[in-house]
Protein backbone atom coordinates (compact mmCIF):
# COMPACT_ATOMS: atom_id res chain seq x y z
CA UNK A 1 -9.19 21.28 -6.01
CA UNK A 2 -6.45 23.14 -4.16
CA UNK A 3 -4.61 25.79 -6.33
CA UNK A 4 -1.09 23.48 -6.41
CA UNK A 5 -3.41 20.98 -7.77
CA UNK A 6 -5.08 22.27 -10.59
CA UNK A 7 -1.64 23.81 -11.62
CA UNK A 8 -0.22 20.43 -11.86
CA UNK A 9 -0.10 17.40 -14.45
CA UNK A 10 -3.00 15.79 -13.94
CA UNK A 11 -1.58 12.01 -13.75
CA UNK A 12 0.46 13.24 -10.57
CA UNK A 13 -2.48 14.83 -9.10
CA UNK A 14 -4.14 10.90 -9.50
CA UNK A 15 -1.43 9.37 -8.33
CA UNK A 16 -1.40 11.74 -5.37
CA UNK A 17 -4.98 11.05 -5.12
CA UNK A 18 -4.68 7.15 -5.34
CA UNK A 19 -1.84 7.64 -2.45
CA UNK A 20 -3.73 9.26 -0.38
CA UNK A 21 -7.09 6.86 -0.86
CA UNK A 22 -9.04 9.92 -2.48
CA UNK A 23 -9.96 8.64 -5.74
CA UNK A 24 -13.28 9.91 -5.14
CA UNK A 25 -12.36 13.97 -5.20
CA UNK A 26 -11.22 13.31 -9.06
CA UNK A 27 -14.78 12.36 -10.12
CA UNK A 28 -16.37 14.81 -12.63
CA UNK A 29 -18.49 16.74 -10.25
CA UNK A 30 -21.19 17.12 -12.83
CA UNK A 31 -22.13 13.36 -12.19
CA UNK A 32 -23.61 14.17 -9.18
CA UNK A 33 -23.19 11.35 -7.52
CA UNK A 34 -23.91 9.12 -10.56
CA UNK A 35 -20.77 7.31 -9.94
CA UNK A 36 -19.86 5.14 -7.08
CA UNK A 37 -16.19 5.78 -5.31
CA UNK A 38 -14.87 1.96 -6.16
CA UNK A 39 -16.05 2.82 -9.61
CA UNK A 40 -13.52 5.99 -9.63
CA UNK A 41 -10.65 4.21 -7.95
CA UNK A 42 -10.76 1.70 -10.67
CA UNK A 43 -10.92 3.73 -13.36
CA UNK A 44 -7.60 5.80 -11.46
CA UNK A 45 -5.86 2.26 -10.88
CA UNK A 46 -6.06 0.89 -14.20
CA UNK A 47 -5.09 4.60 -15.87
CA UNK A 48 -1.88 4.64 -13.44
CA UNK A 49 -0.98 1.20 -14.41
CA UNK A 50 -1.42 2.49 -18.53
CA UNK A 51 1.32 5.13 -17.39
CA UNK A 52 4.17 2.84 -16.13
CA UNK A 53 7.26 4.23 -17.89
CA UNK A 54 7.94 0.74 -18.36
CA UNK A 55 6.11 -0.74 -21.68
CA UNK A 56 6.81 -4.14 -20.39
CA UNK A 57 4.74 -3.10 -17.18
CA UNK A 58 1.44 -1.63 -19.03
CA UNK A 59 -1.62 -3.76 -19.69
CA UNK A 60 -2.25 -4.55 -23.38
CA UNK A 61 -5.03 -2.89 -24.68
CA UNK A 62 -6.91 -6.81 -24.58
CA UNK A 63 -6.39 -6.25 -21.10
CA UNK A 64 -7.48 -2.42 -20.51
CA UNK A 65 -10.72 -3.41 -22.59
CA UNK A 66 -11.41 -7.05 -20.59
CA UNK A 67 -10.99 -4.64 -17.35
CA UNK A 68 -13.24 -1.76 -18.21
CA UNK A 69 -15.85 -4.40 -19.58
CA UNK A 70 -15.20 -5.97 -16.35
CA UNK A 71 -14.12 -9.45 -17.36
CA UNK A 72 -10.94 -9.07 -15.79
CA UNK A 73 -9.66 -7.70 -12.76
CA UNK A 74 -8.09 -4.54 -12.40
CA UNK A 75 -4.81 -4.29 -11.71
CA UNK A 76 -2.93 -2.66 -9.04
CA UNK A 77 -0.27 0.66 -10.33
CA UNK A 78 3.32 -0.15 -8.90
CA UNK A 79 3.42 3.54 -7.99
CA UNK A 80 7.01 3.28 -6.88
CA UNK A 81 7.24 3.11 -10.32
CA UNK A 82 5.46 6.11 -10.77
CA UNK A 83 7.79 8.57 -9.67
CA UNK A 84 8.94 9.55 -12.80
CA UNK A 85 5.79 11.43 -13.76
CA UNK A 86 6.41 13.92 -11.10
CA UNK A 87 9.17 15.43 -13.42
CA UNK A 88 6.09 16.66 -15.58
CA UNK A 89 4.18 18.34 -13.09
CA UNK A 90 4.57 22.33 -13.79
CA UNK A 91 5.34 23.19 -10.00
CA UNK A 92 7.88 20.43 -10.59
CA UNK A 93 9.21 22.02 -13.81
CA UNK A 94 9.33 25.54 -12.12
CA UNK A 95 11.19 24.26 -8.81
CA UNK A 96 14.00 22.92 -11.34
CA UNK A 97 14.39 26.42 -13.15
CA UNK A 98 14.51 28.31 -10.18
CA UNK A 99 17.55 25.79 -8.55
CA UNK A 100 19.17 26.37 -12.03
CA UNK A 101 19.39 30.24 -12.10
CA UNK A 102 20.63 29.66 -8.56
């Protein structure tokens, strides 16, 4: 990972990563290939769509659990909705307090 990355909150570096169609680069390297990409990306979708700001929006846990066990499908983030979680992010937090002692 880039150094703006790993100095970030990690949810915006997925949602960055989901963006972008790089799910892949947030597997745990120490699988070693013991993981297929669509198996990240799901795993990223269905953690962005856990995150929405919205409770309303989330998946109940019935839900999370019927996706991960595969029953159901997974979901697709509204990442418009995701925005928020940017406000987090400690570049983010650092660009604010430098405009303020401006």
């Amino acid at each position: 990972m880039e150094m703006s990355e790993v100095e970030s909150y990690f949810p915006v570096v997925a949602l960055d990563k989901y963006e972008k169609g790089k799910c892949d680069e947030l597997a745990d390297p120490r699988l070693e290939g013991r993981v297929l990409a669509v198996e990240v990306e799901e795993m990223v979708k269905l953690s962005l769509c856990c995150l929405h700001e919205e409770p309303r929006l989330r998946p109940s846990m019935a839900a999370v659990v019927g996706m991960l066990e595969g029953r159901l499908p997974v979901s697709k983030p509204r990442v418009e909705l995701l925005e928020f979680l940017k406000m987090y992010s400690r570049d983010e937090r650092r660009k604010r307090r430098r405009r303020r002692r401006r």
